[in-house]
N, C-alpha and C. Protein backbone atom coordinates (compact mmCIF):
# COMPACT_ATOMS: atom_id res chain seq x y z
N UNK A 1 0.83 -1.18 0.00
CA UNK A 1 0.00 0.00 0.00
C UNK A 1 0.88 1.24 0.00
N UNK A 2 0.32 2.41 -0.28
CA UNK A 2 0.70 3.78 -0.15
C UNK A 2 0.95 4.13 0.72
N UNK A 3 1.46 4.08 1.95
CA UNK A 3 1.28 4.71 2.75
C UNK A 3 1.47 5.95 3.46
N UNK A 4 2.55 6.60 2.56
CA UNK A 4 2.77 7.90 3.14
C UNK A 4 2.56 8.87 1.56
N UNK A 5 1.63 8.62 0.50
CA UNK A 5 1.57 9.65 -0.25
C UNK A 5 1.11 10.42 0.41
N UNK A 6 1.37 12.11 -0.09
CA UNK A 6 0.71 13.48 -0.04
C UNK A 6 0.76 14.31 -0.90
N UNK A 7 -0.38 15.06 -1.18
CA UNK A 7 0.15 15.82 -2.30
C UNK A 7 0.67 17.19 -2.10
N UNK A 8 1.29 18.03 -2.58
CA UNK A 8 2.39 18.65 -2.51
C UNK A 8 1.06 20.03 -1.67
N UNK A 9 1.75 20.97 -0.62
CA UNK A 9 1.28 21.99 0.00
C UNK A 9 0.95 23.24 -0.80
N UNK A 10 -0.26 23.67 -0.86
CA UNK A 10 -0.60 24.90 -1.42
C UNK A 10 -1.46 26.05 -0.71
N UNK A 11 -1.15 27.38 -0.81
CA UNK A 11 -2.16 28.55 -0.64
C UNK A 11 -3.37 28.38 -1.81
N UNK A 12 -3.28 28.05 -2.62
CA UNK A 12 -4.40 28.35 -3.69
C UNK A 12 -5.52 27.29 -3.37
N UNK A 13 -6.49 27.77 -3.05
CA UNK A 13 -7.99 26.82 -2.64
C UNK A 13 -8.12 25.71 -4.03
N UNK A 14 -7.74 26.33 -5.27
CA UNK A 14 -8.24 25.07 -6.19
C UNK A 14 -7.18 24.38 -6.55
N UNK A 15 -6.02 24.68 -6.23
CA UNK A 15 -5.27 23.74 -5.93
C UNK A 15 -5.29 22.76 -5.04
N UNK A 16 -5.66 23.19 -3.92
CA UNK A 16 -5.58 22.53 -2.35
C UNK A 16 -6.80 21.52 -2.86
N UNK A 17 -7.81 22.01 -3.52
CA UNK A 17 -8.43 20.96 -3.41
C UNK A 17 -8.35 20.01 -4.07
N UNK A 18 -7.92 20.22 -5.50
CA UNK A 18 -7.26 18.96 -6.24
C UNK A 18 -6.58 18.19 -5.57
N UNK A 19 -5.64 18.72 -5.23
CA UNK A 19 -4.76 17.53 -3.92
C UNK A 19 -4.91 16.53 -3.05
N UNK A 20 -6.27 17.62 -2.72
CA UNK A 20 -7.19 16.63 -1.82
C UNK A 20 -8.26 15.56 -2.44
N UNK A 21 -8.34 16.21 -3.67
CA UNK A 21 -9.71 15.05 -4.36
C UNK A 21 -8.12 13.40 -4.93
N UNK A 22 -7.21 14.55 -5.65
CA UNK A 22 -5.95 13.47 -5.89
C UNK A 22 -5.72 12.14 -4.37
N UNK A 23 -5.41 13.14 -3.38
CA UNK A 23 -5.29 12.14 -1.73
C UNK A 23 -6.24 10.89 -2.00
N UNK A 24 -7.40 11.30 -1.62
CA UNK A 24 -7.95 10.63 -1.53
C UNK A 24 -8.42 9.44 -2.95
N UNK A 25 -8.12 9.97 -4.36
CA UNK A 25 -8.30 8.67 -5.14
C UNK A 25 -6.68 7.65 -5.00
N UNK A 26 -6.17 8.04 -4.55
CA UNK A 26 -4.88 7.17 -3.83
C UNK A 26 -5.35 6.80 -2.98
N UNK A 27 -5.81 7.12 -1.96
CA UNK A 27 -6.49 5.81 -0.63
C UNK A 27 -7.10 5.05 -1.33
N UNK A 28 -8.04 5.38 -2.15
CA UNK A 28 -9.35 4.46 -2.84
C UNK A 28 -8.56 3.21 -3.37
N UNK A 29 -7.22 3.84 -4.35
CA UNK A 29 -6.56 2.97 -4.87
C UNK A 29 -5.61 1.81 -4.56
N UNK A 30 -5.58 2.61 -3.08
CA UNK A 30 -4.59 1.82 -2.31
C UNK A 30 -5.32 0.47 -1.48
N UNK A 31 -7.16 1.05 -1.30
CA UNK A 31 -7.86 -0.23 -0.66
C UNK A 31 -8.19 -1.03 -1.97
N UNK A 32 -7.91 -0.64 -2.19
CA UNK A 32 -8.92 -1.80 -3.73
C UNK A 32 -7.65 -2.83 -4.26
N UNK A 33 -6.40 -1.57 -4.44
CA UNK A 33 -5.01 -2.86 -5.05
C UNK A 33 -5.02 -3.90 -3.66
N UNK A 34 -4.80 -3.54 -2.44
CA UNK A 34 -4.79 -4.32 -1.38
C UNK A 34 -5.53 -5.55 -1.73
N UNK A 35 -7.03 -5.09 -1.64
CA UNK A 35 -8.11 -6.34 -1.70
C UNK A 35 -7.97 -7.62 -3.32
N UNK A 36 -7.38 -6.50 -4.15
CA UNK A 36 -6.95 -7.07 -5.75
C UNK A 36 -5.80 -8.59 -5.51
N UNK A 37 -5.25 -8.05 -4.28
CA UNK A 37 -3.53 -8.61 -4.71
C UNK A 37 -3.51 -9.58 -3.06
N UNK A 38 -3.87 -9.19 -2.23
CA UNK A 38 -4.11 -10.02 -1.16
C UNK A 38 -5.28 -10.81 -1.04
N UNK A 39 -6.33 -10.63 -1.77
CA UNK A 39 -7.61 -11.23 -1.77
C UNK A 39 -7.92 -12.56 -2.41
N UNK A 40 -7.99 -13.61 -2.03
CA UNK A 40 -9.02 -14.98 -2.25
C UNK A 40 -10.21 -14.96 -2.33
N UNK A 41 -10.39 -15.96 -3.14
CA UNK A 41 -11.82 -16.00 -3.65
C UNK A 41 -12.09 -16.14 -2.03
N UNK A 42 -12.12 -16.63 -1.23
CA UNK A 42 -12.57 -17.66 -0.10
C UNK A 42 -12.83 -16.11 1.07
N UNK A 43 -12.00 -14.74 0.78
CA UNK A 43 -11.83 -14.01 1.76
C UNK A 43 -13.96 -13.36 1.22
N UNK A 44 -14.03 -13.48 0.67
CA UNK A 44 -15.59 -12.84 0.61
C UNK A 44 -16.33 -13.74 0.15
N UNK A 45 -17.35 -13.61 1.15
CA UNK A 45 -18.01 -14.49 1.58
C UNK A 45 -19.72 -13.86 1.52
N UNK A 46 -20.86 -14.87 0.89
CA UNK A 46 -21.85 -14.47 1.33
C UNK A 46 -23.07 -14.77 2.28
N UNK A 47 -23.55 -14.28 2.91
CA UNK A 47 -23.87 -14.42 4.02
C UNK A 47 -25.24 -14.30 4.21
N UNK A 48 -26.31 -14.72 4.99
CA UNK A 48 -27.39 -14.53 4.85
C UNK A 48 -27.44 -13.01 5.95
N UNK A 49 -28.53 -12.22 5.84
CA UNK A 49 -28.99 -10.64 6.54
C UNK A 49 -28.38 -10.54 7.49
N UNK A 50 -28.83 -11.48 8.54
CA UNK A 50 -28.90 -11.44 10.10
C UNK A 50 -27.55 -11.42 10.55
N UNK A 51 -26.59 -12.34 9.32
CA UNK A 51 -24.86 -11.98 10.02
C UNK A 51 -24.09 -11.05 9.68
N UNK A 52 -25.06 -10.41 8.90
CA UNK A 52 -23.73 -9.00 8.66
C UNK A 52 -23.85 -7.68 9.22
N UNK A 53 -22.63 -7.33 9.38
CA UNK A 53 -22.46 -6.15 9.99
C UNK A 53 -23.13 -5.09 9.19
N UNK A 54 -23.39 -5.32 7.59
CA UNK A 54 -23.89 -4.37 7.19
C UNK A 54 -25.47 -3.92 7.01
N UNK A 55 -26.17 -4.74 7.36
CA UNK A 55 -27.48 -5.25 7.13
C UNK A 55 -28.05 -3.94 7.87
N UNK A 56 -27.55 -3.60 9.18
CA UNK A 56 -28.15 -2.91 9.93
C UNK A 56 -28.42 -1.42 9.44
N UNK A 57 -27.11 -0.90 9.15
CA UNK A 57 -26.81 0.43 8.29
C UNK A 57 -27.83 0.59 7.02
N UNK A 58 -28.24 -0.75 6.46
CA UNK A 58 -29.01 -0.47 5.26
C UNK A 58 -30.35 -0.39 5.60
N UNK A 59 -30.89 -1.05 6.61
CA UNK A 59 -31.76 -1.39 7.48
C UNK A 59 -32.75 0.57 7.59
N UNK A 60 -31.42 1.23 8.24
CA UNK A 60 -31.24 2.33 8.78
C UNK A 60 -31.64 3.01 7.49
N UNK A 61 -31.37 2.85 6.60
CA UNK A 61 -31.01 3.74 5.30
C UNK A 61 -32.41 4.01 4.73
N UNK A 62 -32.98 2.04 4.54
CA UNK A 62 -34.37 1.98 4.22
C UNK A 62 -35.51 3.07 4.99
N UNK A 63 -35.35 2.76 6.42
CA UNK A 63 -36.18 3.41 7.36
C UNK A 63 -35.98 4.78 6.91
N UNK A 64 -34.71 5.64 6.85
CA UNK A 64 -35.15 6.90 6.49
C UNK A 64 -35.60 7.39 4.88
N UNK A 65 -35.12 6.21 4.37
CA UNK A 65 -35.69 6.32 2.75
C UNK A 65 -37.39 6.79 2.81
N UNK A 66 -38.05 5.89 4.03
CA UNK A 66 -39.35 5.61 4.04
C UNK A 66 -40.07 6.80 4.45
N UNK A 67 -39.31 7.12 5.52
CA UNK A 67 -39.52 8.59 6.38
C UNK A 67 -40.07 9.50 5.13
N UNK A 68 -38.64 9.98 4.53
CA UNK A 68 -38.79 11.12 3.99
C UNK A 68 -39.71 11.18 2.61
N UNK A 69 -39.70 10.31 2.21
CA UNK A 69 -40.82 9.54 1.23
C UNK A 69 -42.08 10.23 2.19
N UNK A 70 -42.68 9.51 2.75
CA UNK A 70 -43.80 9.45 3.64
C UNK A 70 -43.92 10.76 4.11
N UNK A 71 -43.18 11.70 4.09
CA UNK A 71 -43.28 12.97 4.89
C UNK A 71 -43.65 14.05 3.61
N UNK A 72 -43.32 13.57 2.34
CA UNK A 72 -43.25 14.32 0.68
C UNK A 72 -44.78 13.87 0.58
N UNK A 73 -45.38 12.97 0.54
CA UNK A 73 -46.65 12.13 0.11
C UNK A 73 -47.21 12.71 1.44
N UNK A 74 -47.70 12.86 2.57
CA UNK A 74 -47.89 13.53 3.40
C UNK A 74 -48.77 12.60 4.07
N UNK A 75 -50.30 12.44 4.40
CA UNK A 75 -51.25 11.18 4.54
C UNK A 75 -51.22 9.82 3.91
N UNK A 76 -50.86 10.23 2.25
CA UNK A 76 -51.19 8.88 1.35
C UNK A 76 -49.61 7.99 1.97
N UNK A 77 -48.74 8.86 2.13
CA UNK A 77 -47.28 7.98 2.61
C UNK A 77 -48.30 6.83 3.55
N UNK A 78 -48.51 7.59 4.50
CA UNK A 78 -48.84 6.90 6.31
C UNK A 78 -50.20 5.37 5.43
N UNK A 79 -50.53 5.62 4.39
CA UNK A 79 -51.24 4.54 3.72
C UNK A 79 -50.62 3.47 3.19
N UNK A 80 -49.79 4.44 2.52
CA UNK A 80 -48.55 3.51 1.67
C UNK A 80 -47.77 2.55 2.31
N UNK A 81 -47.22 2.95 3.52
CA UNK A 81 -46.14 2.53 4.42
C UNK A 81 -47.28 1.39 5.21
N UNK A 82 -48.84 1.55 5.47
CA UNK A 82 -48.94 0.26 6.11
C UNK A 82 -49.33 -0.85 4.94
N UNK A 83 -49.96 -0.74 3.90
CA UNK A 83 -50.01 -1.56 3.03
C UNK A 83 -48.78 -2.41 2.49
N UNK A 84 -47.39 -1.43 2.61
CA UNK A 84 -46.73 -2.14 2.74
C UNK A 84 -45.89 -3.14 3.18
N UNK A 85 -46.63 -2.43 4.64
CA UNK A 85 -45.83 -3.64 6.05
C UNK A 85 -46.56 -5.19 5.86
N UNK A 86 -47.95 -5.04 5.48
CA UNK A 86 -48.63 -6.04 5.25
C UNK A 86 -48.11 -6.90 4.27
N UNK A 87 -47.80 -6.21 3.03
CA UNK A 87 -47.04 -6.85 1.54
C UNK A 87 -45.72 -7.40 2.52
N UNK A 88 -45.15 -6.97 2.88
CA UNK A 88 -43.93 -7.06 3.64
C UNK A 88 -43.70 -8.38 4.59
N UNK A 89 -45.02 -8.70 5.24
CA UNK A 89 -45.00 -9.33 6.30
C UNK A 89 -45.93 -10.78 5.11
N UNK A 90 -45.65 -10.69 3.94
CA UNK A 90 -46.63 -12.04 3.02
C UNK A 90 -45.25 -12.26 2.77
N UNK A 91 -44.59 -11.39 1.71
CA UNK A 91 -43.35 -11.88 1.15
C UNK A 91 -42.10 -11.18 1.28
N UNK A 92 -41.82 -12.16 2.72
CA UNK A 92 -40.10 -12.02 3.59
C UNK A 92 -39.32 -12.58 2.19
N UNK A 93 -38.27 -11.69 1.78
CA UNK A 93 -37.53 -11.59 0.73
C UNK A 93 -36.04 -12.17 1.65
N UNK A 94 -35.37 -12.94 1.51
CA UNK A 94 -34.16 -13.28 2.25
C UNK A 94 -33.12 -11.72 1.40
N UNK A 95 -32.65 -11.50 2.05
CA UNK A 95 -31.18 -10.38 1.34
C UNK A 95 -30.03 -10.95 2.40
N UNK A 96 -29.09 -11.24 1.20
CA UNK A 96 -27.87 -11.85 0.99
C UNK A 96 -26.79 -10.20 0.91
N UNK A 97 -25.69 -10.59 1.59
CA UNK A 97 -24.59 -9.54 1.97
C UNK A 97 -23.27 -10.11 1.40
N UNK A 98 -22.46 -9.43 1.30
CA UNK A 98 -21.33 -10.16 1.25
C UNK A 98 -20.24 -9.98 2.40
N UNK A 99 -19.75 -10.57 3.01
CA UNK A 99 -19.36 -10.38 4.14
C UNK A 99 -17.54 -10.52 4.11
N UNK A 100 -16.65 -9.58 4.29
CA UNK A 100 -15.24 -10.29 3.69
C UNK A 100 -14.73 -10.55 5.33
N UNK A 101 -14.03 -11.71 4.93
CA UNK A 101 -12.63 -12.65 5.55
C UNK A 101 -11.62 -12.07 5.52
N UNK A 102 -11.36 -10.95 6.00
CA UNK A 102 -10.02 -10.21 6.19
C UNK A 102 -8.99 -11.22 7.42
N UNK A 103 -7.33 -11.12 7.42
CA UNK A 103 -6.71 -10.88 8.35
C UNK A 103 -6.61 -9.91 9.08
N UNK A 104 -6.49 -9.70 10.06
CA UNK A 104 -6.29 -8.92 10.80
C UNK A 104 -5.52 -7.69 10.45
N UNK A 105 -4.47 -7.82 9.80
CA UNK A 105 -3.45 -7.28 9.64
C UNK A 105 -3.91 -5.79 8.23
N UNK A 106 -4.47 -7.04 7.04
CA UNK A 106 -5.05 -6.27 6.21
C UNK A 106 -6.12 -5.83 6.61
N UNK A 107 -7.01 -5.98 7.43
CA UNK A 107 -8.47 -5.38 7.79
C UNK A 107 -8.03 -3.67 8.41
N UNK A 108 -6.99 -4.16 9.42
CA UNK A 108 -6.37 -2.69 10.09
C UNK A 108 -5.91 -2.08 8.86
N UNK A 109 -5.09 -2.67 7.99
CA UNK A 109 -4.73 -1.87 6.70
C UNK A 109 -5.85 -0.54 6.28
N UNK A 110 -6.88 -1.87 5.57
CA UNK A 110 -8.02 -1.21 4.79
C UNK A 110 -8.91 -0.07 6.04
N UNK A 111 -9.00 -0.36 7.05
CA UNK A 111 -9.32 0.56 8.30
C UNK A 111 -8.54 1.80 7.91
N UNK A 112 -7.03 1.55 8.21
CA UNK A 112 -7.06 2.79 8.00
C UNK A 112 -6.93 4.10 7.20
N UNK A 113 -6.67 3.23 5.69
CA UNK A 113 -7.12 4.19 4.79
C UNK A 113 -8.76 4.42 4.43
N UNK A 114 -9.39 4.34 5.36
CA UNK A 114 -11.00 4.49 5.51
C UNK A 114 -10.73 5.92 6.05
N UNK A 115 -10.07 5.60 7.51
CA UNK A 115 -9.95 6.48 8.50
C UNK A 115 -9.52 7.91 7.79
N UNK A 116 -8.47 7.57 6.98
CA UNK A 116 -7.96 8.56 6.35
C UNK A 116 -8.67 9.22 4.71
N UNK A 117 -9.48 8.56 4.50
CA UNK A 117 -10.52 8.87 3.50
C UNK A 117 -11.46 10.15 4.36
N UNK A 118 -11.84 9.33 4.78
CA UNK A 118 -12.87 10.00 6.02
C UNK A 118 -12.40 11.74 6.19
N UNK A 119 -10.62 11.47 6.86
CA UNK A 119 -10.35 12.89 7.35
C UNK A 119 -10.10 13.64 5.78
N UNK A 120 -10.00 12.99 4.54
CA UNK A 120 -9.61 14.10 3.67
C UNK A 120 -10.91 14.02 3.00
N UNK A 121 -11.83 13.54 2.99
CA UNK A 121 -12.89 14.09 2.99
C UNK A 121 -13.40 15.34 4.09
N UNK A 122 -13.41 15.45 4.89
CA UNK A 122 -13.42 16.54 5.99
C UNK A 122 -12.86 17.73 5.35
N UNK A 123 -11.62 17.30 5.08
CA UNK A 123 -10.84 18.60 4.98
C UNK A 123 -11.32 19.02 3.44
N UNK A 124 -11.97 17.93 2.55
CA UNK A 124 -12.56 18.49 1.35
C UNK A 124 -13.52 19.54 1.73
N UNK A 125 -14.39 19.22 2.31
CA UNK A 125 -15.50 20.62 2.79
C UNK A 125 -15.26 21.81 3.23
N UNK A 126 -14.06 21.43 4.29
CA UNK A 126 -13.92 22.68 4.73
C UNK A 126 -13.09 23.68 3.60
N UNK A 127 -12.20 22.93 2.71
CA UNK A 127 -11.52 23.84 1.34
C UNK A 127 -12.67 23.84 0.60
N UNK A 128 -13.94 23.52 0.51
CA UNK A 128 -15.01 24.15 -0.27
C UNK A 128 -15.16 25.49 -0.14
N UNK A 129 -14.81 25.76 1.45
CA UNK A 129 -15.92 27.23 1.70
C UNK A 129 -14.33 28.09 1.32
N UNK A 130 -13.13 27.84 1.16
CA UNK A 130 -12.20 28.96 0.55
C UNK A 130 -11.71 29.13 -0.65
N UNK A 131 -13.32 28.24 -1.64
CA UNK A 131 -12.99 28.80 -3.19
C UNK A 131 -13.17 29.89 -3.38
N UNK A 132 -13.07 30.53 -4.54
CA UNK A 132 -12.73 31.87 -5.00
C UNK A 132 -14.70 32.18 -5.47
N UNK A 133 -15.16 33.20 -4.90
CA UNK A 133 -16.18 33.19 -5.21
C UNK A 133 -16.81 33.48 -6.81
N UNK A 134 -17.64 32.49 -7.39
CA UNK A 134 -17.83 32.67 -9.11
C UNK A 134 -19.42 33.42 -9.50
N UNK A 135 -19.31 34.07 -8.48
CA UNK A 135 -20.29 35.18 -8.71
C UNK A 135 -19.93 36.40 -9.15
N UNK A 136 -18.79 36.60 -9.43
CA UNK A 136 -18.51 38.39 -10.00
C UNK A 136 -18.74 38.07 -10.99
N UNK A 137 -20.21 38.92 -11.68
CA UNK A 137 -20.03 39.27 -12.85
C UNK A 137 -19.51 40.26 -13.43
N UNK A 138 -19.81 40.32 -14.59
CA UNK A 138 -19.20 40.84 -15.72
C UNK A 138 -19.08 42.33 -15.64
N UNK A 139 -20.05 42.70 -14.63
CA UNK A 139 -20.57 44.31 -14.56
C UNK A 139 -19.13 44.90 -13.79
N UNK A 140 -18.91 44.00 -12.34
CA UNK A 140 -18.03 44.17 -11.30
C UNK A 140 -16.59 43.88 -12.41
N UNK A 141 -16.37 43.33 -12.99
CA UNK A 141 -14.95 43.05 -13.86
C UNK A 141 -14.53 44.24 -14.60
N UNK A 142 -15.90 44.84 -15.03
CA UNK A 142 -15.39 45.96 -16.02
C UNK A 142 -15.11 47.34 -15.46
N UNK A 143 -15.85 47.47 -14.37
CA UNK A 143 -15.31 48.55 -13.73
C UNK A 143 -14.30 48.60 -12.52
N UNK A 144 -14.03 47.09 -12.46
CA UNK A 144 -12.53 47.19 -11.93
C UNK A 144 -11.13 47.39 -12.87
N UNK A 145 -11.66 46.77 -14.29
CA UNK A 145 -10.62 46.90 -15.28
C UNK A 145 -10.81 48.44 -15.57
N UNK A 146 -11.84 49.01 -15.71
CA UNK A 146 -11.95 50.80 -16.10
C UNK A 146 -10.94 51.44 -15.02
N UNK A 147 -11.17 51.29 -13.85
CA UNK A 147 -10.12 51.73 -12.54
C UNK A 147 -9.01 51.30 -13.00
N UNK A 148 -8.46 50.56 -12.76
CA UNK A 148 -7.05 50.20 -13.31
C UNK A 148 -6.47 50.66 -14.48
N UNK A 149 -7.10 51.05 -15.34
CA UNK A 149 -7.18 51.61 -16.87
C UNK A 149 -6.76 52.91 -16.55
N UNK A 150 -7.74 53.82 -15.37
CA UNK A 150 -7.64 55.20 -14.55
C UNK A 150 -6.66 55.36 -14.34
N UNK A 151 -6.02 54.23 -13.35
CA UNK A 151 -4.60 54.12 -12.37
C UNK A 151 -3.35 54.22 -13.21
N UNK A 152 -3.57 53.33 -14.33
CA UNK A 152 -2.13 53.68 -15.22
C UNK A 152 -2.26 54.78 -16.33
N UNK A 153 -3.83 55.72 -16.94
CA UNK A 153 -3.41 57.01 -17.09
C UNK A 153 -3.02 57.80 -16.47
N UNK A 154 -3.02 57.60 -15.50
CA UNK A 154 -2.41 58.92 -14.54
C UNK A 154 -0.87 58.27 -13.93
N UNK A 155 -0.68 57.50 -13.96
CA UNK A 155 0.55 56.98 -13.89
C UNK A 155 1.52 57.92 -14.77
N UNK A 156 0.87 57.45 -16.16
CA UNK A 156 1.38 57.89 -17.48
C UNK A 156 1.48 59.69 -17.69
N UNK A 157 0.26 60.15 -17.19
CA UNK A 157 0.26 61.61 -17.05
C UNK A 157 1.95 62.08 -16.22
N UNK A 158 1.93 61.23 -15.03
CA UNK A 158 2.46 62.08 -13.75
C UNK A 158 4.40 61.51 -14.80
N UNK A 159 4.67 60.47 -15.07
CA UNK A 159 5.48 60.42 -15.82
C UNK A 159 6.44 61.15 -16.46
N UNK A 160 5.34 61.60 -17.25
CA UNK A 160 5.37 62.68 -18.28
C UNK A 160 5.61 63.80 -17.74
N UNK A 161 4.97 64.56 -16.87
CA UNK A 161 5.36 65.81 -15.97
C UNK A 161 6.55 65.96 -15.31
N UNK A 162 6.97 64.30 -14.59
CA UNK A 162 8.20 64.13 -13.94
C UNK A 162 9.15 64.28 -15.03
N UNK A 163 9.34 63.90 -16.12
CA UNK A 163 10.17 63.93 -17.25
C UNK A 163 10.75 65.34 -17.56
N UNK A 164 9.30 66.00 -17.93
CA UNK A 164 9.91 67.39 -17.89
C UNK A 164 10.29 67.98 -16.94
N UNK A 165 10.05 68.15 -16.07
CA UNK A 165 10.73 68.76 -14.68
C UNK A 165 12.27 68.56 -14.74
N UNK A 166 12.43 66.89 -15.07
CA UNK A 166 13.94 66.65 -14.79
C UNK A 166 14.21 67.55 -16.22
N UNK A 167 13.93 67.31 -17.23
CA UNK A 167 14.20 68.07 -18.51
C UNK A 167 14.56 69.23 -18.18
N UNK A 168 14.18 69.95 -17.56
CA UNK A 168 14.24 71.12 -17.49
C UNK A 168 15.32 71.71 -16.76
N UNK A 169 15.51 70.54 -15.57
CA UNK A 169 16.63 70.79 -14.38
C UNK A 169 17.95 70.59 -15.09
N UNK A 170 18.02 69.77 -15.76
CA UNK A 170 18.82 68.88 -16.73
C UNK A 170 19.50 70.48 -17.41
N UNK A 171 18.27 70.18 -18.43
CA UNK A 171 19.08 72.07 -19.18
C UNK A 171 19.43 73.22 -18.73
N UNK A 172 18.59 73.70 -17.23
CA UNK A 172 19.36 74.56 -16.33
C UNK A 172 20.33 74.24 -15.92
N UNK A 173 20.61 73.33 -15.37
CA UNK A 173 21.87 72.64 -14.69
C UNK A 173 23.26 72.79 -15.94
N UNK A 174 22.71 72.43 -16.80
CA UNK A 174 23.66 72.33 -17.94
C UNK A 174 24.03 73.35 -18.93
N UNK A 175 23.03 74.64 -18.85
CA UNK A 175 23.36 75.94 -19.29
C UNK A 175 24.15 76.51 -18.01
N UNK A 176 23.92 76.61 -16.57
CA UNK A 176 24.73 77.59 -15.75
C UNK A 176 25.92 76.83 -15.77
N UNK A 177 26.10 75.39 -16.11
CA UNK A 177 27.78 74.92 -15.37
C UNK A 177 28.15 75.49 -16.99
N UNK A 178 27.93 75.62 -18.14
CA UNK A 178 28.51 76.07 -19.53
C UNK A 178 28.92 77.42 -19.11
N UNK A 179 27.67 77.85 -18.61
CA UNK A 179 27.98 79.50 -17.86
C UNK A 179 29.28 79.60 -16.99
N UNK A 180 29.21 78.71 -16.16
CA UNK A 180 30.15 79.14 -15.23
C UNK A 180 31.38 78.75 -15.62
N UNK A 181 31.59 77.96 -16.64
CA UNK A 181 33.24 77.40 -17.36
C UNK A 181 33.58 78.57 -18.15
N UNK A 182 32.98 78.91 -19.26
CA UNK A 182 33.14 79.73 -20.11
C UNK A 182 33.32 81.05 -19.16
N UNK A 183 32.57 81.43 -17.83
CA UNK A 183 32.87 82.79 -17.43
C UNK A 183 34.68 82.67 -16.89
N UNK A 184 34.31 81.65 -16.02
CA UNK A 184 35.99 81.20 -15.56
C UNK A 184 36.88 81.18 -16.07
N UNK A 185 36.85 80.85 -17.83
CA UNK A 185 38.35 80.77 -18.49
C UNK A 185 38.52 82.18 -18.78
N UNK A 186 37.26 83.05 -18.90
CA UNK A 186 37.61 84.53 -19.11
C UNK A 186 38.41 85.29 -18.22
């Protein structure tokens, strides 16, 4: 496995987050080659409902599937949902899981690039909220480019003024020292 990739440190939010979407398809890649290259047919296994650890979570999933269903449909849900307990309670459907045969060793593996999925997912959200906001329109662009447009005519003005000034010092400077040689050799 991977274990110590990272991707390289950035100030820029859409950078940072590439990095982070990059991180994390390296964990992904790193549990899956694991399970590819250490895995036997024999390590996954299927299992009837009642023994898997996952049954429950889906269990969970259904129930709020039903909820929020039932809460959109409003009365007809609370109809729906008992007609169906009835359908439900004629034809018990067995659901089959697959359950894997890890070692120990690789289970902590695949754990903990979960763990670490998990935290760069985290840190994906929170670099959501320091993208660059893509609401300036076009209106706000142009009259920041008109200002700036402002900023370097007058740049260009004051330039120009400074130029002559020195111009000017330049040719005074350079008529009195002519002055003052030519008076001196006299």
């Amino acid at each position: 496995m991977i274990n110590n990739f990272v991707s390289p440190q950035t100030n820029d939010p859409i950078k940072k987050l590439q990095n982070l979407l990059n991180n994390c398809l390296h964990s992904i890649i790193d549990v899956f080659s694991n399970l590819s290259y250490a895995g036997d047919f024999k390590e996954l296994e299927i299992v009837p409902e009642h023994l898997s650890e996952y049954s429950h979570f889906i269990n969970l999933i259904e129930e709020r599937k039903k909820k929020t269903e039932g809460k959109e449909n409003g009365e007809l849900g609370e109809q729906i949902e008992t007609n169906n307990a009835v359908d439900q309670a004629q034809n018990v459907e067995k659901k089959y899981f697959i359950k894997p045969n890890f070692d120990k060793s690789t289970e902590d593996e695949i754990l903990d690039r979960v763990e670490r999925m998990n935290l760069i997912l985290s840190m994906i959200d929170q670099s959501i909220d320091e993208l660059p906001d893509s609401e300036i329109n076009e209106d706000q662009v142009c009259k920041e480019m008109k200002r700036l447009q402002k900023i370097k005519d007058d740049s260009k003005e004051e330039l120009k003024r400074l130029y002559k000034e020195y111009d000017y010092i330049y040719n005074y400077a350079t008529e009195n020292l002519r002055n003052f040689i030519v008076n001196t050799e006299e």
